[in-house]
PDB file of N, CA and C in Angstrom:
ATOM      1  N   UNK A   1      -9.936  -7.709   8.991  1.00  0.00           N
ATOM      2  CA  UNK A   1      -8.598  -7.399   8.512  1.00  0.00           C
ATOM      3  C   UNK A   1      -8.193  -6.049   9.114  1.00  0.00           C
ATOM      4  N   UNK A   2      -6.791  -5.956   9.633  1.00  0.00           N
ATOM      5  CA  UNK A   2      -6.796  -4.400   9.805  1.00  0.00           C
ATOM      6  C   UNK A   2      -6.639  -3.646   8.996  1.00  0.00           C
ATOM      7  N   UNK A   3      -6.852  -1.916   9.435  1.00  0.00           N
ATOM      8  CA  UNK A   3      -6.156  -0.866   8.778  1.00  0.00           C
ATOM      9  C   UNK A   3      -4.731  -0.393   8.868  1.00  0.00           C
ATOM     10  N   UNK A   4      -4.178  -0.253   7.421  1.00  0.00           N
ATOM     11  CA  UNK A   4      -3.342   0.395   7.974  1.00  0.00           C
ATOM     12  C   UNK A   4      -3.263   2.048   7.322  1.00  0.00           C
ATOM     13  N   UNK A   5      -2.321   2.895   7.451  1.00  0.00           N
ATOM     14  CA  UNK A   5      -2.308   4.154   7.644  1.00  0.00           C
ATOM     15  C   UNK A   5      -1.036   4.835   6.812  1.00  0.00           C
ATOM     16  N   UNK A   6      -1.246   5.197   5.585  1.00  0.00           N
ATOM     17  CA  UNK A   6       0.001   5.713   4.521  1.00  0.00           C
ATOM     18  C   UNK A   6      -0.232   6.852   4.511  1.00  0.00           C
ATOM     19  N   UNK A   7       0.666   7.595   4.525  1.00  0.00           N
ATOM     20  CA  UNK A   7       1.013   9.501   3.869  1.00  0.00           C
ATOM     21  C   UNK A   7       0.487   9.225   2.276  1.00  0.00           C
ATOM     22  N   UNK A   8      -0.900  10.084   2.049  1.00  0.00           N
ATOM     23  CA  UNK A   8      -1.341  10.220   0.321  1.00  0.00           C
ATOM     24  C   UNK A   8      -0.025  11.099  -0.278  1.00  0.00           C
ATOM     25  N   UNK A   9       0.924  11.702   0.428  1.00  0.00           N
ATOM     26  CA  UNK A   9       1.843  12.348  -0.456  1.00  0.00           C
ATOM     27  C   UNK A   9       3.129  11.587  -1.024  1.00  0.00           C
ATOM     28  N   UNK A  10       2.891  10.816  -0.136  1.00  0.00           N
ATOM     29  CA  UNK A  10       3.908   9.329  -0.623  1.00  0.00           C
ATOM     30  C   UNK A  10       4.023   8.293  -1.694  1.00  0.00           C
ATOM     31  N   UNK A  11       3.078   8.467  -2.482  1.00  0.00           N
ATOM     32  CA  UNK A  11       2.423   7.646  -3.385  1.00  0.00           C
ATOM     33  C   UNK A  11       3.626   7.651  -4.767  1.00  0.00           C
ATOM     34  N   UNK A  12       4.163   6.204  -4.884  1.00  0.00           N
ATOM     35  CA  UNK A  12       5.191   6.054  -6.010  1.00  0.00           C
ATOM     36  C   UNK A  12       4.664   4.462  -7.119  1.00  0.00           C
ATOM     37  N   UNK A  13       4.590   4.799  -8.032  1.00  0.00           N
ATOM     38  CA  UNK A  13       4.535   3.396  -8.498  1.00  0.00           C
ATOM     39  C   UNK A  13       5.682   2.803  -8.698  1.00  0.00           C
ATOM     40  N   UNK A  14       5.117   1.345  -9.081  1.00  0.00           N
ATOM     41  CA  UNK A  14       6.877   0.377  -8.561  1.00  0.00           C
ATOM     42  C   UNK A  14       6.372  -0.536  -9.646  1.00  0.00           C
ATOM     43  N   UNK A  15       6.435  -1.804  -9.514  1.00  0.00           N
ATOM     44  CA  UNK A  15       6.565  -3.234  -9.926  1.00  0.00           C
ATOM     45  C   UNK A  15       6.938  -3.923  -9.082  1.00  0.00           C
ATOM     46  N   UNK A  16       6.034  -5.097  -8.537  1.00  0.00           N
ATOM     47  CA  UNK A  16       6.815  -6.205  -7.893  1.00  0.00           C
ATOM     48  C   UNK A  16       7.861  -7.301  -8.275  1.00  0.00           C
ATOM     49  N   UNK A  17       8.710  -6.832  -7.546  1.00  0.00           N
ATOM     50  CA  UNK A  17      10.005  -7.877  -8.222  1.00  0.00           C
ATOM     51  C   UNK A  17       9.813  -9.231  -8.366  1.00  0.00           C
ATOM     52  N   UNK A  18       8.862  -9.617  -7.696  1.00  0.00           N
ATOM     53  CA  UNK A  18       8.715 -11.087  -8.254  1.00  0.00           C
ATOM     54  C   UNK A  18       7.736 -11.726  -9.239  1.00  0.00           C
ATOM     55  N   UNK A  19       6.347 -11.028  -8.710  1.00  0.00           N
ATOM     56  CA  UNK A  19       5.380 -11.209  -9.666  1.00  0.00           C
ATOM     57  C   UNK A  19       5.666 -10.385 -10.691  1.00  0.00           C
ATOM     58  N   UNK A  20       5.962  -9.576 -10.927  1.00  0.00           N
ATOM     59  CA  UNK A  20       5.757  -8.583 -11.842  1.00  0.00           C
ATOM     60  C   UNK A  20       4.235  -7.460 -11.848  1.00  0.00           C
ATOM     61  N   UNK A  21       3.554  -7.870 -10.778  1.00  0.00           N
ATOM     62  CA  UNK A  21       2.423  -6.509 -10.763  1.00  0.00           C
ATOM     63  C   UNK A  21       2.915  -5.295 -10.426  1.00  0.00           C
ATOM     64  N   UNK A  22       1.733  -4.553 -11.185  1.00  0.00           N
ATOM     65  CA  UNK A  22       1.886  -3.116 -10.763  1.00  0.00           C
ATOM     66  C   UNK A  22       1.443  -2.831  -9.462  1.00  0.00           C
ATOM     67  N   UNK A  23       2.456  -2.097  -8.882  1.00  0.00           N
ATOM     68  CA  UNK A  23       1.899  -1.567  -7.258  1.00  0.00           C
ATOM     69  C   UNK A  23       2.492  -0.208  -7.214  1.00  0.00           C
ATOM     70  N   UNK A  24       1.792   0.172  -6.091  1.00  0.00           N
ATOM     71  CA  UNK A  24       2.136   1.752  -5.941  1.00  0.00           C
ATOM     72  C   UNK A  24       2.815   1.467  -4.217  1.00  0.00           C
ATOM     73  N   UNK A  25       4.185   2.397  -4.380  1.00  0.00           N
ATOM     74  CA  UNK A  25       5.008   2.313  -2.722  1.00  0.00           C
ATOM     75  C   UNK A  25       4.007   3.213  -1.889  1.00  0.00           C
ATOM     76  N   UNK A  26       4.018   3.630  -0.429  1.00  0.00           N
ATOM     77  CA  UNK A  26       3.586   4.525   0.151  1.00  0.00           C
ATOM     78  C   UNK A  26       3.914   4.261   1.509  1.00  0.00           C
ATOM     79  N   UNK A  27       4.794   5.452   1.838  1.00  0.00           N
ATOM     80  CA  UNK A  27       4.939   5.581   3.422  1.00  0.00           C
ATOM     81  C   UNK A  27       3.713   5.248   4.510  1.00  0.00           C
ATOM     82  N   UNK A  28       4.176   4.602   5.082  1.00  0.00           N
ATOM     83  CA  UNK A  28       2.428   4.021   6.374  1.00  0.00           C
ATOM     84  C   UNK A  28       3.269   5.376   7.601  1.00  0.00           C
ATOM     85  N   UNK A  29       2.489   5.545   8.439  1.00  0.00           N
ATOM     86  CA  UNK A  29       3.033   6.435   9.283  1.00  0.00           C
ATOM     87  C   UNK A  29       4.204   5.964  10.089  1.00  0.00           C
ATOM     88  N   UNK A  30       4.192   4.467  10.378  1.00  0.00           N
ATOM     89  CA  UNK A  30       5.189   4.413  10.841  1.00  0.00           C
ATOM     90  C   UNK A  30       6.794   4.566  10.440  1.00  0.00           C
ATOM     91  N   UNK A  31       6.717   5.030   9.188  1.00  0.00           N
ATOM     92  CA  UNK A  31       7.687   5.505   8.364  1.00  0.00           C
ATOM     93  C   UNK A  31       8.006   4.491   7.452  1.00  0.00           C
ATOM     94  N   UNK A  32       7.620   3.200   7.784  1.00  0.00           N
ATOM     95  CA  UNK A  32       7.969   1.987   7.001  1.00  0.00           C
ATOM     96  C   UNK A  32       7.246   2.477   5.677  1.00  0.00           C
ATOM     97  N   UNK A  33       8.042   1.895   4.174  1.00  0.00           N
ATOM     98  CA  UNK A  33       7.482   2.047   2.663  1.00  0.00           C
ATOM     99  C   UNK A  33       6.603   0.738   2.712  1.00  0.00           C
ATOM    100  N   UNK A  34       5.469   0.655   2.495  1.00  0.00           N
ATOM    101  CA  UNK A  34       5.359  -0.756   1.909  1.00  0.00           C
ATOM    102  C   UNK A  34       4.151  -0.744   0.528  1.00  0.00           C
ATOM    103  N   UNK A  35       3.857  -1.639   0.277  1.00  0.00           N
ATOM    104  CA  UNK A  35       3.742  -1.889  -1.644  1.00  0.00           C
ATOM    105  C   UNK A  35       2.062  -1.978  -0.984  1.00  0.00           C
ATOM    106  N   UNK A  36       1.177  -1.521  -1.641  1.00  0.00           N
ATOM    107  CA  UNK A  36      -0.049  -1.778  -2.269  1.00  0.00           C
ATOM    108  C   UNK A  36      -0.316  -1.814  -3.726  1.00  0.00           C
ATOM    109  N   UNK A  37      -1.567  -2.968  -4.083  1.00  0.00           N
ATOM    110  CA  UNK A  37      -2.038  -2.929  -4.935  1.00  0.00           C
ATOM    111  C   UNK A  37      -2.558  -1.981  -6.189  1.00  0.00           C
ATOM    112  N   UNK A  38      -2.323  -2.030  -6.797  1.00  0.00           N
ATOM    113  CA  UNK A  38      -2.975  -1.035  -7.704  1.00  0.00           C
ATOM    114  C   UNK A  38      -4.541  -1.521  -8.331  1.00  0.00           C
ATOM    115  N   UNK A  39      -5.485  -0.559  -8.247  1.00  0.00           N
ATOM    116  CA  UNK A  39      -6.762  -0.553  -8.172  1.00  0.00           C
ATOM    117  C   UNK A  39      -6.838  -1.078 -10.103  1.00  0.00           C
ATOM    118  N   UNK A  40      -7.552  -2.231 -10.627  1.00  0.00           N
ATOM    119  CA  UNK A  40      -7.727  -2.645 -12.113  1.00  0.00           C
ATOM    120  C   UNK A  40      -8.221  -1.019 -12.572  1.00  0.00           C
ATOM    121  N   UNK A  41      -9.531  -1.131 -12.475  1.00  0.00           N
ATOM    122  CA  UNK A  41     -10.408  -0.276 -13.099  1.00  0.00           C
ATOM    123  C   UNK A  41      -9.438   1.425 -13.319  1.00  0.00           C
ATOM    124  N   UNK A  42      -8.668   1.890 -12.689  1.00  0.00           N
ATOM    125  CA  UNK A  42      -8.143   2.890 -12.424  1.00  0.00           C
ATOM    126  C   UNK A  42      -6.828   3.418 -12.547  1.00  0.00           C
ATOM    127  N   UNK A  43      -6.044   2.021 -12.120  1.00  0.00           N
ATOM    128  CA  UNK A  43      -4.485   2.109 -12.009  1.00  0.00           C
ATOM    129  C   UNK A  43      -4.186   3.265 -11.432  1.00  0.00           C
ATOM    130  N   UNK A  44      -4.766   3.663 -10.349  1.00  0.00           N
ATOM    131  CA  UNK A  44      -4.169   3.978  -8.957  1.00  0.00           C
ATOM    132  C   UNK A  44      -3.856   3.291  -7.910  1.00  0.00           C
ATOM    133  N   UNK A  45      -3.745   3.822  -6.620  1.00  0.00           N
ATOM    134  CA  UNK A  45      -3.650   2.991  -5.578  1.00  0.00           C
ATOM    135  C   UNK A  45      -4.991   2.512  -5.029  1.00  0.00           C
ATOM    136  N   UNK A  46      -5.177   1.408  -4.764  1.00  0.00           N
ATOM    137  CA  UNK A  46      -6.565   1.228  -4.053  1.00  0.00           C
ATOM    138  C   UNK A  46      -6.921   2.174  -3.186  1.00  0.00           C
ATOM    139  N   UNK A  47      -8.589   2.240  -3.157  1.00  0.00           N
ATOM    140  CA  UNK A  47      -9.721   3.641  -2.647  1.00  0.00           C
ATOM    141  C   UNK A  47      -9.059   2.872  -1.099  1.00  0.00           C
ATOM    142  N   UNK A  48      -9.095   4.358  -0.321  1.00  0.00           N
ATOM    143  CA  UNK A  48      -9.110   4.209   1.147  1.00  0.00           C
ATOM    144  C   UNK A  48     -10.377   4.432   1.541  1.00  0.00           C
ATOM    145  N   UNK A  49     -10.198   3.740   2.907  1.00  0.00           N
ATOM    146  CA  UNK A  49     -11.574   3.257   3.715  1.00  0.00           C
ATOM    147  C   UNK A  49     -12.370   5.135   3.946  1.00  0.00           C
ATOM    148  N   UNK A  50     -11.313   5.469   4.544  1.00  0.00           N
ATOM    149  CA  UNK A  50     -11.480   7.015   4.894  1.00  0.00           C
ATOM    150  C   UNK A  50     -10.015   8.002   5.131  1.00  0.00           C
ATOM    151  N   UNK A  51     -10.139   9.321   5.026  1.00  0.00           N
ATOM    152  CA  UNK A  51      -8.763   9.783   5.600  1.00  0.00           C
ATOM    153  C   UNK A  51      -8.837  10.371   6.652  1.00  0.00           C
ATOM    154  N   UNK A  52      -7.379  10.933   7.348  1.00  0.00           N
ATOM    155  CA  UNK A  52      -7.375  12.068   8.674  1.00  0.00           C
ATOM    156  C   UNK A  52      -6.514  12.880   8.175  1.00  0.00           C
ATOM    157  N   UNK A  53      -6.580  13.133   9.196  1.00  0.00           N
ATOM    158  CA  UNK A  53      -4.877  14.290   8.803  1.00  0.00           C
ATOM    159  C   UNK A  53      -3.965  14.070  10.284  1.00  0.00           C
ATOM    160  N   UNK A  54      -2.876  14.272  10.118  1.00  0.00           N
ATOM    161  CA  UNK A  54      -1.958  13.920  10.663  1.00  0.00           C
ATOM    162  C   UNK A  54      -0.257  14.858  10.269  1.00  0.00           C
ATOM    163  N   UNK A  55       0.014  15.931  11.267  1.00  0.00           N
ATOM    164  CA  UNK A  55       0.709  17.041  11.141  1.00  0.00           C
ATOM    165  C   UNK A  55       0.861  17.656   9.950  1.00  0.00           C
ATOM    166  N   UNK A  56      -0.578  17.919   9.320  1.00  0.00           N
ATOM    167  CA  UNK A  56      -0.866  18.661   7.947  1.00  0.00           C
ATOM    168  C   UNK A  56      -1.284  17.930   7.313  1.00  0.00           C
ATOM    169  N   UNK A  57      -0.400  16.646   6.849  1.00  0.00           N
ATOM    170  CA  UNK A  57      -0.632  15.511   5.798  1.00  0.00           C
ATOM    171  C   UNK A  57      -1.801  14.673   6.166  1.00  0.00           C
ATOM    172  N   UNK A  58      -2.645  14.609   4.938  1.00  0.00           N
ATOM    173  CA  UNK A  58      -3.433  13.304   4.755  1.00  0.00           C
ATOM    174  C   UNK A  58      -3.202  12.181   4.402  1.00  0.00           C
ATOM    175  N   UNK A  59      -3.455  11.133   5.234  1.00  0.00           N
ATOM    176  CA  UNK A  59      -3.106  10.067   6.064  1.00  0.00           C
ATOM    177  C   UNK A  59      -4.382   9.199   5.063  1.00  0.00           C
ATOM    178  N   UNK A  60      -4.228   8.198   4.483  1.00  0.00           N
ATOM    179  CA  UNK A  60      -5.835   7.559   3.941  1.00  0.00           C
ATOM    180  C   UNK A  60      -5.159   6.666   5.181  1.00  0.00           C
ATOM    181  N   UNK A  61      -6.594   5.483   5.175  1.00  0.00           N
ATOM    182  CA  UNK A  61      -6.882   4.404   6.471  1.00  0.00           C
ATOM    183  C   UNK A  61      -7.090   3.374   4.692  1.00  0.00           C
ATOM    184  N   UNK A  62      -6.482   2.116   4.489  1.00  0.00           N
ATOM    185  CA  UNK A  62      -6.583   1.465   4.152  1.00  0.00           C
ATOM    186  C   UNK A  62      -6.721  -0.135   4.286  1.00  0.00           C
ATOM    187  N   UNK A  63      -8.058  -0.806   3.986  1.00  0.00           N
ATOM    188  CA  UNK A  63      -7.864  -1.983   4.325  1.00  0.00           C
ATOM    189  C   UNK A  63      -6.291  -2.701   4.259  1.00  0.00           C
ATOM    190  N   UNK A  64      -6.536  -3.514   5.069  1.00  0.00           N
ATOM    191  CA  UNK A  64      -4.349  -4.811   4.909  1.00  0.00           C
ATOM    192  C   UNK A  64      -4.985  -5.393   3.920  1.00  0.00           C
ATOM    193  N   UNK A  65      -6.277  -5.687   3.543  1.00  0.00           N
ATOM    194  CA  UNK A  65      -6.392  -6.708   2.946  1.00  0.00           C
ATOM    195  C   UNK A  65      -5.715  -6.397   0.795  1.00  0.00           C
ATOM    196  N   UNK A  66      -5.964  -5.013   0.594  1.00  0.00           N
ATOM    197  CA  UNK A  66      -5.065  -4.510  -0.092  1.00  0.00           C
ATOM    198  C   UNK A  66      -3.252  -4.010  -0.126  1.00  0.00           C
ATOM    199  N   UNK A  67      -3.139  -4.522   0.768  1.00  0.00           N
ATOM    200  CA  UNK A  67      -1.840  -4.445   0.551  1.00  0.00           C
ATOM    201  C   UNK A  67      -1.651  -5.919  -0.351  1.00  0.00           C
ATOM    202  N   UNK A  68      -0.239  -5.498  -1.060  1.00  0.00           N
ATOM    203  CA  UNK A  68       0.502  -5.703  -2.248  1.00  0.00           C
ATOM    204  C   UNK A  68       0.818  -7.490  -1.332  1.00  0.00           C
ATOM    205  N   UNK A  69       1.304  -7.554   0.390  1.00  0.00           N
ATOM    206  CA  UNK A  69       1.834  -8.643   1.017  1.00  0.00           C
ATOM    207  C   UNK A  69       0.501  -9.560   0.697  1.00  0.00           C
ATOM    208  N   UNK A  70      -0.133  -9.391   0.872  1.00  0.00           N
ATOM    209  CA  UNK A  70      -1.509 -10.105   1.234  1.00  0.00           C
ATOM    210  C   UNK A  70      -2.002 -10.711   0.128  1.00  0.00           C
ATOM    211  N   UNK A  71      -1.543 -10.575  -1.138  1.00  0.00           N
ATOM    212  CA  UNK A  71      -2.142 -10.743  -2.651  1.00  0.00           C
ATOM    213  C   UNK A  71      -1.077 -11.500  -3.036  1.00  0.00           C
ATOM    214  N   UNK A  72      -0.061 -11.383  -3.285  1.00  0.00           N
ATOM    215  CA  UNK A  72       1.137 -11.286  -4.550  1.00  0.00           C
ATOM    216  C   UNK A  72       1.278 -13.088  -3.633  1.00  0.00           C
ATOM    217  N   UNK A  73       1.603 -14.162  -4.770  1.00  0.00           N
ATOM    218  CA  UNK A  73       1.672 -14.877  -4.956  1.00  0.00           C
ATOM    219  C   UNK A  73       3.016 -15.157  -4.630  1.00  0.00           C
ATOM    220  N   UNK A  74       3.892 -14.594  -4.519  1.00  0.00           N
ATOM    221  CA  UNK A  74       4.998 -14.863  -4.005  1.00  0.00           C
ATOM    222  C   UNK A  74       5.667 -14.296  -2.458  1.00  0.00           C
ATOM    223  N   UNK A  75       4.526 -13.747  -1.775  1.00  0.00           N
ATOM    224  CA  UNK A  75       4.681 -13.251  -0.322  1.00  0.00           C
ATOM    225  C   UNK A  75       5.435 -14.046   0.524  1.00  0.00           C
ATOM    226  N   UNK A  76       5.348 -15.469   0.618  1.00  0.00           N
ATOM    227  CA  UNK A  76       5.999 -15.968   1.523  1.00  0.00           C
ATOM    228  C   UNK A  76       7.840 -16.094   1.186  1.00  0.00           C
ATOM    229  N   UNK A  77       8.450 -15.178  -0.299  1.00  0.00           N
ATOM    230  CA  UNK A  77       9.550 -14.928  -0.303  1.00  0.00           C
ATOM    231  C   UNK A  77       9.813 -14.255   0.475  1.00  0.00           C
ATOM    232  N   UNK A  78       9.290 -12.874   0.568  1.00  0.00           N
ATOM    233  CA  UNK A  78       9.483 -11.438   1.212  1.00  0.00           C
ATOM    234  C   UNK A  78       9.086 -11.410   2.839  1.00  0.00           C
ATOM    235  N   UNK A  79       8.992 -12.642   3.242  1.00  0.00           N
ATOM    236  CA  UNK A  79       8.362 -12.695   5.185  1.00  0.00           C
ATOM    237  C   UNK A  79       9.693 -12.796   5.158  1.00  0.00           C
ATOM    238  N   UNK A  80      10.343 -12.201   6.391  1.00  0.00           N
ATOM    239  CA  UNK A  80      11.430 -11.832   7.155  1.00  0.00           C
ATOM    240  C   UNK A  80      11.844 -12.880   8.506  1.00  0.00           C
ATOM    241  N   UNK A  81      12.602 -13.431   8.474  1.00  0.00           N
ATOM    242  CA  UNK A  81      12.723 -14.399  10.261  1.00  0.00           C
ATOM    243  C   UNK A  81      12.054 -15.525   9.608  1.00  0.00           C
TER     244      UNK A  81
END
């Protein structure tokens, strides 16, 4: 699965509009917002693989396989084209 790459200062919780889970938003570097999971045990954002830094900011590396697209039962609403 790949990684992808969010600003840790970005971190917002949300709700998915369709399912109704809890997820947390977070800027990926490419500036795009997109939804991850929120961790059960914790109700944070799921643990990253590892972090960097990236013009000051720490950057976590997170499995895709936690992202919010990849889970939520209603993903194939939210595919685009």
């Amino acid at each position: 699965m790949p990684l992808l790459r969010a600003f840790d200062d970005s971190k917002g919780r949300g709700v998915c509009r369709t399912c109704g889970a809890p997820i947390w938003w977070m800027q990926l570097v490419s500036g795009k917002l997109h939804p991850f999971n929120e961790a059960k045990d914790s109700g944070t954002p799921v643990p990253a693989a590892a972090d960097e830094r990236r013009d000051g900011r720490r950057v976590l590396v997170i499995d895709a396989a936690n992202s919010h697209f990849a889970t939520c039962k209603d993903a194939k609403d939210w595919k685009k084209g």
